[in-house]
C-alpha atoms as a PDB file:
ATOM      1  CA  UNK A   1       0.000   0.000   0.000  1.00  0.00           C
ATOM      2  CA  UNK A   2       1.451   3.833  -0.602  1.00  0.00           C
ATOM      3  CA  UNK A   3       0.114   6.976   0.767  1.00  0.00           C
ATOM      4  CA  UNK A   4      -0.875   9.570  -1.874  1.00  0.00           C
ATOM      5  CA  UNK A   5       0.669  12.258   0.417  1.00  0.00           C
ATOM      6  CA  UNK A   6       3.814  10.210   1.139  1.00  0.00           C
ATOM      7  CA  UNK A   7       6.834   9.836  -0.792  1.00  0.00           C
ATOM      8  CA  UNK A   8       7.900  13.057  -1.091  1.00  0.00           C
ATOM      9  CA  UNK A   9      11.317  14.039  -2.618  1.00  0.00           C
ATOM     10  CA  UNK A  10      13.338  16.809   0.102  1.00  0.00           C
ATOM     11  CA  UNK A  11      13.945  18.424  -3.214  1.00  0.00           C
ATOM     12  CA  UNK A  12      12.298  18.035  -6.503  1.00  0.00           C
ATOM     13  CA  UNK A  13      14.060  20.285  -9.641  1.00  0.00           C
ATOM     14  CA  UNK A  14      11.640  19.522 -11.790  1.00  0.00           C
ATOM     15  CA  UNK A  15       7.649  18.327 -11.261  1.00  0.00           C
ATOM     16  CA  UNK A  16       7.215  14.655 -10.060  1.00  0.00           C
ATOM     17  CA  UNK A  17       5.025  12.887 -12.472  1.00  0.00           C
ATOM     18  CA  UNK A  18       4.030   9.111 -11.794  1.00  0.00           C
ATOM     19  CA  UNK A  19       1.331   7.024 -13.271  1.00  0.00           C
ATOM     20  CA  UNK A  20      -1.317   5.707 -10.719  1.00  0.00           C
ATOM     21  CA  UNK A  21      -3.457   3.962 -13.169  1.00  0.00           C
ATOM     22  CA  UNK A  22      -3.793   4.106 -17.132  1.00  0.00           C
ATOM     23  CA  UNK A  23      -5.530   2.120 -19.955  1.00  0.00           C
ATOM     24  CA  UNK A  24      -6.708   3.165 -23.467  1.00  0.00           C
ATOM     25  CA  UNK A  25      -9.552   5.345 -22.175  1.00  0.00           C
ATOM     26  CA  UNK A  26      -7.738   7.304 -19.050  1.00  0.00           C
ATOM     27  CA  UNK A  27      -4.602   7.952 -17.251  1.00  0.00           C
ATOM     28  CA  UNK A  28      -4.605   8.982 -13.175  1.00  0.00           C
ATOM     29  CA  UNK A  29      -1.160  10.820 -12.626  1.00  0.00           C
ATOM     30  CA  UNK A  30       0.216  11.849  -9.047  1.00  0.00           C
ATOM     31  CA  UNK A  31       1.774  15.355  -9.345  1.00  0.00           C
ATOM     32  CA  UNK A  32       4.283  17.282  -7.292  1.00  0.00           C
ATOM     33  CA  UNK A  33       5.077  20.173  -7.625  1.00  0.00           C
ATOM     34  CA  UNK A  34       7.307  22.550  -5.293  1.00  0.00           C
ATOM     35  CA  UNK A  35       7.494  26.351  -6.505  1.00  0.00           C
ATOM     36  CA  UNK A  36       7.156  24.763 -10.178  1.00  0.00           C
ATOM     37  CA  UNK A  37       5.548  27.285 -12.635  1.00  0.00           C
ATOM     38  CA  UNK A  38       5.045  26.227 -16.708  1.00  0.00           C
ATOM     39  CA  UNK A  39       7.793  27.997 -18.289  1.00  0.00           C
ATOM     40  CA  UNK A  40       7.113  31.415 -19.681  1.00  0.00           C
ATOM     41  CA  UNK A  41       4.968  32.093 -22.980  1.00  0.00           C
ATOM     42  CA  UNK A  42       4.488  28.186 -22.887  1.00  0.00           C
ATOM     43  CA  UNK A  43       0.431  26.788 -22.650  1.00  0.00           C
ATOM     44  CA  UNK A  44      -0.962  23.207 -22.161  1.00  0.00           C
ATOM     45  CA  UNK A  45      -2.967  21.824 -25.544  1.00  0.00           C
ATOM     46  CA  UNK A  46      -3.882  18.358 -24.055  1.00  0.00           C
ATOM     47  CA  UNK A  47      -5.189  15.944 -26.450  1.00  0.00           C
ATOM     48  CA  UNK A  48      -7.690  14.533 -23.819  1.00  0.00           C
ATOM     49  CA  UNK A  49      -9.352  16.534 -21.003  1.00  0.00           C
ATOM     50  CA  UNK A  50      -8.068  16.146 -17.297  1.00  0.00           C
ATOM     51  CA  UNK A  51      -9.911  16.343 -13.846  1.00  0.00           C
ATOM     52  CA  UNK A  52      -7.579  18.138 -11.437  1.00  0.00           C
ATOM     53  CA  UNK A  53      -7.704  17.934  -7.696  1.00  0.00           C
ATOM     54  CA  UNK A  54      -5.614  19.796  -4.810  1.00  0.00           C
ATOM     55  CA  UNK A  55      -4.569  17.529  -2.314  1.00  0.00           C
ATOM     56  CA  UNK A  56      -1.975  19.793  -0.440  1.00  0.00           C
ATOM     57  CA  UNK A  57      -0.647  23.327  -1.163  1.00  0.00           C
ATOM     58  CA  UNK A  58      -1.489  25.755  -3.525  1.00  0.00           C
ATOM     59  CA  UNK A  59      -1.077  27.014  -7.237  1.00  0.00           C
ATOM     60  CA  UNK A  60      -2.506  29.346  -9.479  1.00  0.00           C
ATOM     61  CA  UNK A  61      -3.475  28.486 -12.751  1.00  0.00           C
ATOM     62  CA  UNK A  62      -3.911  30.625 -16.014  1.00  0.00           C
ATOM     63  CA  UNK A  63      -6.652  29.897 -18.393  1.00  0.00           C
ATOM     64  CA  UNK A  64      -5.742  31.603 -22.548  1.00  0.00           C
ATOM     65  CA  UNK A  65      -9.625  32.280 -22.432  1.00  0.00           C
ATOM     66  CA  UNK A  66      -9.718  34.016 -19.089  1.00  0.00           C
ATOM     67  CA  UNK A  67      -7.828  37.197 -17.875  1.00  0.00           C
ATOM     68  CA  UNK A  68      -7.945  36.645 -13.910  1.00  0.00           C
ATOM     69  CA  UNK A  69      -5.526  33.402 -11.912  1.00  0.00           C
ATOM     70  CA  UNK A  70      -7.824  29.950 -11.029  1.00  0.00           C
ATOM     71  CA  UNK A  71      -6.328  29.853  -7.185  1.00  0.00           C
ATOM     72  CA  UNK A  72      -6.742  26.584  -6.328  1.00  0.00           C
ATOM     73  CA  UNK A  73      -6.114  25.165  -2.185  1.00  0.00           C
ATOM     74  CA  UNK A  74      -6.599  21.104  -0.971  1.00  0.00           C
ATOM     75  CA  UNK A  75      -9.619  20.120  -1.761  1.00  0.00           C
ATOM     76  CA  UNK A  76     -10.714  22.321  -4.639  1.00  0.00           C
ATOM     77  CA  UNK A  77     -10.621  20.447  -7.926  1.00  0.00           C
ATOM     78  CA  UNK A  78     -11.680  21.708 -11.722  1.00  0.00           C
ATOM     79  CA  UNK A  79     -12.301  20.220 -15.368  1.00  0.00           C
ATOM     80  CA  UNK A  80     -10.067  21.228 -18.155  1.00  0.00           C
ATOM     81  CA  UNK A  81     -11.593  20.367 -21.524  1.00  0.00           C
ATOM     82  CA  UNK A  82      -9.977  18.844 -24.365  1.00  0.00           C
ATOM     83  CA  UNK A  83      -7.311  21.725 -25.804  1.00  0.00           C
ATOM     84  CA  UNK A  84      -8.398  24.370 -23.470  1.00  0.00           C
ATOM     85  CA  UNK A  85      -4.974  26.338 -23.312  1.00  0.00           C
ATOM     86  CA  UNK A  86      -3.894  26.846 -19.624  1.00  0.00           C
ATOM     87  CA  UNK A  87      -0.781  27.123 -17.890  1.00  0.00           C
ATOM     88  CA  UNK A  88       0.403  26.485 -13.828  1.00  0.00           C
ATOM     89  CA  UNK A  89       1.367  30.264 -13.068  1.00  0.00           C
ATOM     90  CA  UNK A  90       2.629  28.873  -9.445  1.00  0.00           C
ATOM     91  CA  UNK A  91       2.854  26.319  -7.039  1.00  0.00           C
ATOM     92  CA  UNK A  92       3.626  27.000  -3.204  1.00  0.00           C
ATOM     93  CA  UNK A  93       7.160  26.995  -3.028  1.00  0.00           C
ATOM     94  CA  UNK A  94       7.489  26.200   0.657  1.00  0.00           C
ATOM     95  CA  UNK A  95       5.879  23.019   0.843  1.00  0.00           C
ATOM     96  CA  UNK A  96       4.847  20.065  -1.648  1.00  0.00           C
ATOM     97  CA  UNK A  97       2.035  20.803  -4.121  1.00  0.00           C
ATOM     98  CA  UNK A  98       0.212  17.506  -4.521  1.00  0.00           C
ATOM     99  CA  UNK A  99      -2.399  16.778  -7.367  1.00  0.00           C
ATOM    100  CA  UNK A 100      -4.491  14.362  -8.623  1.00  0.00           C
ATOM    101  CA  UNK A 101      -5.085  14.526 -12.367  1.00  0.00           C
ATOM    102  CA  UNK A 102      -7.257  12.434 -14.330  1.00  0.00           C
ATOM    103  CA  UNK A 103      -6.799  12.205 -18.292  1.00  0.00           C
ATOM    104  CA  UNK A 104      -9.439  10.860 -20.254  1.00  0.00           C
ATOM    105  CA  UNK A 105     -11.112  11.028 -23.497  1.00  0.00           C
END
């Protein structure tokens, strides 16, 4: 058995991605993040949409079709549809950032 909120790196230089579960029709990823931001003038075009969900910390996310920050805290979660640009404008940066995101077609 592992603990979603366990396992975390002391220091993480770039996001911790790991598959939970996948088949053809979805993929559940663990994310976690630590001051991690999506690089300048760069947006997410996902091919499938994703159901997000804030375990622990904080981030702010960007949508290209809104002008104001998503802030998101544990517990809040969100659906991003199918090529809906959006970007992860910041992550707490003084503890772990833990997700939940479901891909799926």
């Amino acid at each position: 058995m592992r603990n979603l909120l366990g396992e975390v790196p002391s220091s993480l230089p770039d996001e911790l991605v790991e598959a939970l579960l996948e088949s053809d029709a979805f993929r559940l990823e663990r994310i976690v993040s630590l001051g991690h931001a999506t690089p300048p003038g760069e947006w997410y075009d996902q091919e499938r949409s994703e159901w997000v969900v804030l375990l622990t910390g904080g981030a702010g996310l960007r949508f290209a079709d809104r002008d104001d920050v998503v802030e998101m805290r544990p517990g809040d979660h969100l659906v991003i549809a199918a090529h809906r640009l959006h970007r992860v404008e910041w992550t707490d940066a003084s503890r772990p950032t833990i997700w939940l995101a479901l891909h799926y077609d």
